[in-house]
PDB file of N, CA and C in Angstrom:
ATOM      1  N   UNK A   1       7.633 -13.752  48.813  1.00  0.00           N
ATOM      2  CA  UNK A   1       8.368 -13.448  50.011  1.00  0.00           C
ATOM      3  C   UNK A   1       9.827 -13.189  49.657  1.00  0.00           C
ATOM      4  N   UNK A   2      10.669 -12.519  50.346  1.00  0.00           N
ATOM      5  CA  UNK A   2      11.473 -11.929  50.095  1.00  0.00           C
ATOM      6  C   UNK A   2      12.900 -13.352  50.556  1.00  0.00           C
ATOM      7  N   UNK A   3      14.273 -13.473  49.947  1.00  0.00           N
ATOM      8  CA  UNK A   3      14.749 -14.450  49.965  1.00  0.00           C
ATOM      9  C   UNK A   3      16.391 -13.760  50.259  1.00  0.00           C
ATOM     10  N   UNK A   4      16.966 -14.417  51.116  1.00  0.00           N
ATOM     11  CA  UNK A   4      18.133 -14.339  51.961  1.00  0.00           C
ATOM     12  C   UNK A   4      18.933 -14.671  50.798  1.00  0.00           C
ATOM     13  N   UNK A   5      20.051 -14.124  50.876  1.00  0.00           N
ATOM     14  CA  UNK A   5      21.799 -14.764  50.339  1.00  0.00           C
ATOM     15  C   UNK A   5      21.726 -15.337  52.073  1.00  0.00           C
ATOM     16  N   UNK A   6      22.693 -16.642  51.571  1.00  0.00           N
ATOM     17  CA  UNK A   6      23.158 -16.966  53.265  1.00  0.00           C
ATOM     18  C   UNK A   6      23.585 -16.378  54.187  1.00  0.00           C
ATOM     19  N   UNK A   7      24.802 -15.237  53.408  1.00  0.00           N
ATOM     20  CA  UNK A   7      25.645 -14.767  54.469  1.00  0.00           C
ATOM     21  C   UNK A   7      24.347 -13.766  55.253  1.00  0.00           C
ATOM     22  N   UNK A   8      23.545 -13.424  54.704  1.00  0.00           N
ATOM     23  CA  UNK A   8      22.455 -12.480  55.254  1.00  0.00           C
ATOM     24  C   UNK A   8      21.820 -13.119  56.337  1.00  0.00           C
ATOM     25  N   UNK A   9      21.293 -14.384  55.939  1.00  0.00           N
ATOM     26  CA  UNK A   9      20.726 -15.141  56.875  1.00  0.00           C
ATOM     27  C   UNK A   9      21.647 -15.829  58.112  1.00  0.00           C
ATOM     28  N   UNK A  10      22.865 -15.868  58.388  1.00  0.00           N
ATOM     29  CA  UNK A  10      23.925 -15.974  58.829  1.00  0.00           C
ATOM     30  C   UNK A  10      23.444 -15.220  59.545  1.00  0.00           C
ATOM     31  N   UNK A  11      23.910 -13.767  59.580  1.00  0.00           N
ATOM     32  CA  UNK A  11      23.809 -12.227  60.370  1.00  0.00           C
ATOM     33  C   UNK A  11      22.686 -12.303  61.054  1.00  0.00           C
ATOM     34  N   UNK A  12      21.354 -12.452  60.095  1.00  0.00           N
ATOM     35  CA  UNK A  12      20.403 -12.686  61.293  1.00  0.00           C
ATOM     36  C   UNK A  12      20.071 -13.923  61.838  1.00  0.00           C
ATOM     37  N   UNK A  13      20.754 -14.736  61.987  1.00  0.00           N
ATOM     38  CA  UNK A  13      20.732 -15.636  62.699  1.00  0.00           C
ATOM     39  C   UNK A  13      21.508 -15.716  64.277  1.00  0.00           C
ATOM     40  N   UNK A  14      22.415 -14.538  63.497  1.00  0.00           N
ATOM     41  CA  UNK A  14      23.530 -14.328  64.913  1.00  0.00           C
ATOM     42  C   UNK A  14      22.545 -13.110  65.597  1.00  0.00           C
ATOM     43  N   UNK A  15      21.645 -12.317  65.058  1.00  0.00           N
ATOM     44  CA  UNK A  15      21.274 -11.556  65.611  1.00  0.00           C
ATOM     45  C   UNK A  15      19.970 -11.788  66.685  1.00  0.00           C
ATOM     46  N   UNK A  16      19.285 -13.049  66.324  1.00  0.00           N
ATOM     47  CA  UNK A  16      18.508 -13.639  67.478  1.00  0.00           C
ATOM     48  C   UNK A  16      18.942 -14.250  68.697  1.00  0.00           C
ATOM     49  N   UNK A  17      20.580 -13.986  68.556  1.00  0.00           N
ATOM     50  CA  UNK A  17      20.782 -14.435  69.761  1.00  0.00           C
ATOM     51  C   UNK A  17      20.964 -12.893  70.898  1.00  0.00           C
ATOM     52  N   UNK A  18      20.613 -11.889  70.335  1.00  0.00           N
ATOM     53  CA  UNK A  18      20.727 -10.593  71.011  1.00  0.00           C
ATOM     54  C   UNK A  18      19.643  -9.921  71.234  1.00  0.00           C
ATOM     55  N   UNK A  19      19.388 -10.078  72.278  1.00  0.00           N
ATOM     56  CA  UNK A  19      18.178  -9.529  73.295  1.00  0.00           C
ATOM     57  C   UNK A  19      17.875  -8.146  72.934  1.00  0.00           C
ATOM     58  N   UNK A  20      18.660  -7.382  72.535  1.00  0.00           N
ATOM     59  CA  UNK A  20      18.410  -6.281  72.162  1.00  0.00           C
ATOM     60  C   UNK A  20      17.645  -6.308  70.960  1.00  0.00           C
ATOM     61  N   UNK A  21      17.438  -7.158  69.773  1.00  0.00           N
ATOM     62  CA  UNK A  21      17.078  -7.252  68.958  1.00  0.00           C
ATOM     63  C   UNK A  21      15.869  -8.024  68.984  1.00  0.00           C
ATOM     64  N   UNK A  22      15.989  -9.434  69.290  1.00  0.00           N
ATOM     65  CA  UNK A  22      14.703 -10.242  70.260  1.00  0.00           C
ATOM     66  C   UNK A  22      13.375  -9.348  70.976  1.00  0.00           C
ATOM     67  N   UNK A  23      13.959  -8.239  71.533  1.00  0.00           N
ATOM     68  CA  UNK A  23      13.091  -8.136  72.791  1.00  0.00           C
ATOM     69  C   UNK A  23      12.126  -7.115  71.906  1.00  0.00           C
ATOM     70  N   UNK A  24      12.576  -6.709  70.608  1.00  0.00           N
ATOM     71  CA  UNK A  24      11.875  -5.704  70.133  1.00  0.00           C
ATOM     72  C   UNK A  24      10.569  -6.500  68.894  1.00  0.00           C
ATOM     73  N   UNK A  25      10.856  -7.767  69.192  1.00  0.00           N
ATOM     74  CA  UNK A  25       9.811  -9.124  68.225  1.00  0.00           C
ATOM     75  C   UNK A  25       8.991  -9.274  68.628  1.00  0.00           C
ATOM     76  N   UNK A  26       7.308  -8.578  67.842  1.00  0.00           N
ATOM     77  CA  UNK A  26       6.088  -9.637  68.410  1.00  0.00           C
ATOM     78  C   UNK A  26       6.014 -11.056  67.605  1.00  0.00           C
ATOM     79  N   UNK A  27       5.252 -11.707  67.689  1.00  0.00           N
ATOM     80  CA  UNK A  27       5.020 -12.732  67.224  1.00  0.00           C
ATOM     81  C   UNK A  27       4.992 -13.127  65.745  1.00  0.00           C
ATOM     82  N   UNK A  28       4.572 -12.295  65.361  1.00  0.00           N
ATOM     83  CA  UNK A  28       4.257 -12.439  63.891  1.00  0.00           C
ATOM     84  C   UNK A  28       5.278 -12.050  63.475  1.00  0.00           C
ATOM     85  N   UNK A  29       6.013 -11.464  63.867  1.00  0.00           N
ATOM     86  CA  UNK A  29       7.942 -11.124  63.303  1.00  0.00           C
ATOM     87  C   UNK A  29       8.760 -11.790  63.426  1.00  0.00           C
ATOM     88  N   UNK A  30       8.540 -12.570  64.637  1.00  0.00           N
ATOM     89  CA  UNK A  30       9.621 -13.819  64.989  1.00  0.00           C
ATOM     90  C   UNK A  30       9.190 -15.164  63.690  1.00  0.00           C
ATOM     91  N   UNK A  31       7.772 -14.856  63.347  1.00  0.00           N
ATOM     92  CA  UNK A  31       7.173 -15.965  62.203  1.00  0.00           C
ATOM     93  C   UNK A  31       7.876 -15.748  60.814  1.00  0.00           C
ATOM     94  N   UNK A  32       8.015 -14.768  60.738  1.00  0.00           N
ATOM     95  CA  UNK A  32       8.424 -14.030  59.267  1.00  0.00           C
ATOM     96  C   UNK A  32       9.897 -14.507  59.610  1.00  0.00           C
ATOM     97  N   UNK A  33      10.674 -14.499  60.386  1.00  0.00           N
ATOM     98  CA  UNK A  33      12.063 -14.562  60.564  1.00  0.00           C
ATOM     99  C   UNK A  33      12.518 -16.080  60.125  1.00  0.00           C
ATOM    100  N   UNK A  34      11.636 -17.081  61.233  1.00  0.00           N
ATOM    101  CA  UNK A  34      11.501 -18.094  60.806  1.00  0.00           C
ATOM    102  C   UNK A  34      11.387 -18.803  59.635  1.00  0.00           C
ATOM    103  N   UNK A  35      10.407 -18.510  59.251  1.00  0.00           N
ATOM    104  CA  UNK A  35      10.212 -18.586  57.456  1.00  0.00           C
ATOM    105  C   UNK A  35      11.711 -18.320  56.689  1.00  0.00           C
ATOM    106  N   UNK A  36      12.077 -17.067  56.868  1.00  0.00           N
ATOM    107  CA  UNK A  36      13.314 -17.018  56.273  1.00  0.00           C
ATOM    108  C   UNK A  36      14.551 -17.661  56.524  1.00  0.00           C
ATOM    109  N   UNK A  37      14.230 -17.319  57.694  1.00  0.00           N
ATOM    110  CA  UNK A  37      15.628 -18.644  58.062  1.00  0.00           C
ATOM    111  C   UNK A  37      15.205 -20.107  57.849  1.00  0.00           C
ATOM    112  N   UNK A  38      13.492 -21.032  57.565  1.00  0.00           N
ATOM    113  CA  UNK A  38      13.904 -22.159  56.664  1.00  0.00           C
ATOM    114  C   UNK A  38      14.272 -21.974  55.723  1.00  0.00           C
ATOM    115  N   UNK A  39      13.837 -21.131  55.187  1.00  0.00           N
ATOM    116  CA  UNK A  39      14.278 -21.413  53.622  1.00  0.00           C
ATOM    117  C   UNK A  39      16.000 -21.150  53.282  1.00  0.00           C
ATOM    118  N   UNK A  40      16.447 -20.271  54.170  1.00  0.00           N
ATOM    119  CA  UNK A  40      17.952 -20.481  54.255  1.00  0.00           C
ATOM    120  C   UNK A  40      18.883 -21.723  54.614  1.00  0.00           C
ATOM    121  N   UNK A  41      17.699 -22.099  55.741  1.00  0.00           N
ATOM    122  CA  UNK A  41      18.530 -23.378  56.141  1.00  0.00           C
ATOM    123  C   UNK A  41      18.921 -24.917  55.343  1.00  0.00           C
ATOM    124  N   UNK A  42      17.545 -24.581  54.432  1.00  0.00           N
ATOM    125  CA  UNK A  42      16.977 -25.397  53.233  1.00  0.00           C
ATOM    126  C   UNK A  42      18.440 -25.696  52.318  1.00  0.00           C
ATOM    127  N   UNK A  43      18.879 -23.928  51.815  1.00  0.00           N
ATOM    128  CA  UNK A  43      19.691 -24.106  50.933  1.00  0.00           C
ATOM    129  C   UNK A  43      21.196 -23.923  51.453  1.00  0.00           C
ATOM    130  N   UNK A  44      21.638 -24.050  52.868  1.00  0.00           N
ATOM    131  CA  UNK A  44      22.396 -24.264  53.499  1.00  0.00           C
ATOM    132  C   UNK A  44      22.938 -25.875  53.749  1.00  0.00           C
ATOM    133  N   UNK A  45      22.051 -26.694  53.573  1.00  0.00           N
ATOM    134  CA  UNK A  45      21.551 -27.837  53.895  1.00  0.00           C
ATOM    135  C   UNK A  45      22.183 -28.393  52.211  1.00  0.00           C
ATOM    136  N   UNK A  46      21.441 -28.044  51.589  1.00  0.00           N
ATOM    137  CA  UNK A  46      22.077 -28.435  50.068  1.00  0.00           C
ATOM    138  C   UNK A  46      23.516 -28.191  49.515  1.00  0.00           C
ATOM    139  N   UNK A  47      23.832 -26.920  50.174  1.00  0.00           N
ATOM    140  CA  UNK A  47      25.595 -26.815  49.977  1.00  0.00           C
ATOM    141  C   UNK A  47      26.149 -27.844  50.477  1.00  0.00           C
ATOM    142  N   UNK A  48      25.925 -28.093  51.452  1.00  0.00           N
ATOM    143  CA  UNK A  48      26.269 -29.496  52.209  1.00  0.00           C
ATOM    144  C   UNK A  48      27.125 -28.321  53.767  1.00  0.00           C
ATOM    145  N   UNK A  49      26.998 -27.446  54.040  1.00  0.00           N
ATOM    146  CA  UNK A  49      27.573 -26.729  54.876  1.00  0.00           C
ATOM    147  C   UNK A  49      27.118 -26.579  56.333  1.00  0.00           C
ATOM    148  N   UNK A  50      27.377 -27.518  56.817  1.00  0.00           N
ATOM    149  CA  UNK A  50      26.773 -27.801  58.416  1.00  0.00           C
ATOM    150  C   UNK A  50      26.853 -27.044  59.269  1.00  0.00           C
ATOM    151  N   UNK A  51      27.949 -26.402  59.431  1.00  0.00           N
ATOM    152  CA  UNK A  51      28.688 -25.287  59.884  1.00  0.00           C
ATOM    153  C   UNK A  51      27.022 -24.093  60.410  1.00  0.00           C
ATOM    154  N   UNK A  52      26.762 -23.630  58.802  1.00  0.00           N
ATOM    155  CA  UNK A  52      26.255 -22.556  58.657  1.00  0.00           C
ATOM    156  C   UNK A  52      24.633 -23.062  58.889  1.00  0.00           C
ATOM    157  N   UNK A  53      24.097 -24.259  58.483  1.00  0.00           N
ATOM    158  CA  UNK A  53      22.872 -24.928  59.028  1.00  0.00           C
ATOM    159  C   UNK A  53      22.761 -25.372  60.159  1.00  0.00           C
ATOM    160  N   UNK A  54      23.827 -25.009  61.084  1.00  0.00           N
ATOM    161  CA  UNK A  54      23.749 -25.752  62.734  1.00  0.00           C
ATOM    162  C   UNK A  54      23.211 -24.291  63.066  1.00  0.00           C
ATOM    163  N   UNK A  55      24.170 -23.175  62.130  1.00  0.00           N
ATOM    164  CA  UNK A  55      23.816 -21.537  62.772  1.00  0.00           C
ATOM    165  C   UNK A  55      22.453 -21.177  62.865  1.00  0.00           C
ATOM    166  N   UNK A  56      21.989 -21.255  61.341  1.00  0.00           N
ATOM    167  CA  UNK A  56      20.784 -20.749  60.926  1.00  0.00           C
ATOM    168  C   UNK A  56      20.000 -21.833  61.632  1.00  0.00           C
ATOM    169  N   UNK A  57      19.718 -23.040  62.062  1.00  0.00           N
ATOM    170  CA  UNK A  57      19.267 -23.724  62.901  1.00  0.00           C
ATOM    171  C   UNK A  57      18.791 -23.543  64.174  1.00  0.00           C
ATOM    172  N   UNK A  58      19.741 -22.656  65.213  1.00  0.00           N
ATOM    173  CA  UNK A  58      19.721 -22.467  66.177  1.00  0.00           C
ATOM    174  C   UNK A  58      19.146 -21.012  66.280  1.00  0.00           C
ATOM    175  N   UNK A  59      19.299 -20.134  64.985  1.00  0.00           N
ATOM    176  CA  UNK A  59      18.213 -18.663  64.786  1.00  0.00           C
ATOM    177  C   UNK A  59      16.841 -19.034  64.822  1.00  0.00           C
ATOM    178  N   UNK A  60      16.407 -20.172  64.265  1.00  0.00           N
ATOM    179  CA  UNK A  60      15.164 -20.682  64.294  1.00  0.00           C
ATOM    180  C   UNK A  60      14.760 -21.036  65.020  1.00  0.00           C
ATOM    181  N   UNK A  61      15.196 -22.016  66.008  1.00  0.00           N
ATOM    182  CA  UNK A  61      14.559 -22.588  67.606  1.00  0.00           C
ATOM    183  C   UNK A  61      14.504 -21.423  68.824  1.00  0.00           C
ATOM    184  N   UNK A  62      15.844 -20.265  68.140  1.00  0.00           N
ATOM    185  CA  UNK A  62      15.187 -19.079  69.472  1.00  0.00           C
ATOM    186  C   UNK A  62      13.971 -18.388  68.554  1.00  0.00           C
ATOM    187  N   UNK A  63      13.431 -18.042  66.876  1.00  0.00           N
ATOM    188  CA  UNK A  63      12.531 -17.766  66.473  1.00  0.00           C
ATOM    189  C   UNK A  63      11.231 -18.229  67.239  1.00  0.00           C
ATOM    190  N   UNK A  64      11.056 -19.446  67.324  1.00  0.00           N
ATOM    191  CA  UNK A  64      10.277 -20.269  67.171  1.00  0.00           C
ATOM    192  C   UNK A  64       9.714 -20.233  69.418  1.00  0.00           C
ATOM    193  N   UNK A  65      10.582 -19.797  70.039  1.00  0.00           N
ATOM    194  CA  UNK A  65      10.905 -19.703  71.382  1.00  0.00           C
ATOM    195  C   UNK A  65      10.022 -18.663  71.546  1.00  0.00           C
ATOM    196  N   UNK A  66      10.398 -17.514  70.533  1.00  0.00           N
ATOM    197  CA  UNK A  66       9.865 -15.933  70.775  1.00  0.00           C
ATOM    198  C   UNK A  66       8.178 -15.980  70.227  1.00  0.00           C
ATOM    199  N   UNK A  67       8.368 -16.579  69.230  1.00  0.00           N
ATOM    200  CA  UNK A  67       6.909 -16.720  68.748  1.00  0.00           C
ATOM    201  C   UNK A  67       5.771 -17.173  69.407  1.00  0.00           C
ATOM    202  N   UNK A  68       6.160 -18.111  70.197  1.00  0.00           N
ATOM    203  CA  UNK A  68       5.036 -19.324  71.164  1.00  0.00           C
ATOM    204  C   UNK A  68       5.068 -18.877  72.249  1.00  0.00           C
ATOM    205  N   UNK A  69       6.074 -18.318  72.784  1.00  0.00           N
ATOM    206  CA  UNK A  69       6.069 -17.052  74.189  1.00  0.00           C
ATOM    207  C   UNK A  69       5.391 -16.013  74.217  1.00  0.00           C
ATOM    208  N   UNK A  70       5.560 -15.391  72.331  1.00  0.00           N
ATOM    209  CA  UNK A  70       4.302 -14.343  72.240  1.00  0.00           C
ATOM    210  C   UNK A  70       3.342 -14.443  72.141  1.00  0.00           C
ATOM    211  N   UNK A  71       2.806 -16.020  71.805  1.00  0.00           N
ATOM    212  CA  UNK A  71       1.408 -16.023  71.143  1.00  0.00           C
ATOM    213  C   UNK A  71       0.657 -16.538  72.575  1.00  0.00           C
ATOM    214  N   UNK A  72       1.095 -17.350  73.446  1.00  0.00           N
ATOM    215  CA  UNK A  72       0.998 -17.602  74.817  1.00  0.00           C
ATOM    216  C   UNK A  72       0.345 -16.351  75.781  1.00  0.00           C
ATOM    217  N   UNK A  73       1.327 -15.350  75.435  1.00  0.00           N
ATOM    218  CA  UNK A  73       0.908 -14.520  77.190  1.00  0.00           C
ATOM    219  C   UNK A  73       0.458 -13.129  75.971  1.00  0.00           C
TER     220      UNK A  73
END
């Protein structure tokens, strides 16, 4: 699987918060996103940089929002 620099995972982390971008996610994309953003958050988490693991954190719980909304209806 393919692996983020942070600042990448950063960007898309800011980018799940934009509907414009969101609204174009089925399920299995919001999964793949997820995935990437743990494993970012993983090594966000090890810098010791809270900052940027509260970010990539909060890309994941709207991931994770879009995914179970899609797999639902």
């Amino acid at each position: 699987m393919l692996d983020l620099e942070l600042s990448e995972a950063q960007e898309l982390a800011q980018a799940m918060g934009d509907p414009e971008f969101t609204d174009t996610l089925d399920a299995y994309e919001a999964l793949e996103v997820l995935k990437l953003l743990t494993d970012a958050k993983l090594d966000a988490d090890s810098t010791g940089d809270r900052h940027l693991s509260r970010e990539i954190g909060m890309g994941m719980q709207i991931a994770i929002e879009i995914a179970v909304g899609r797999l639902i209806h």
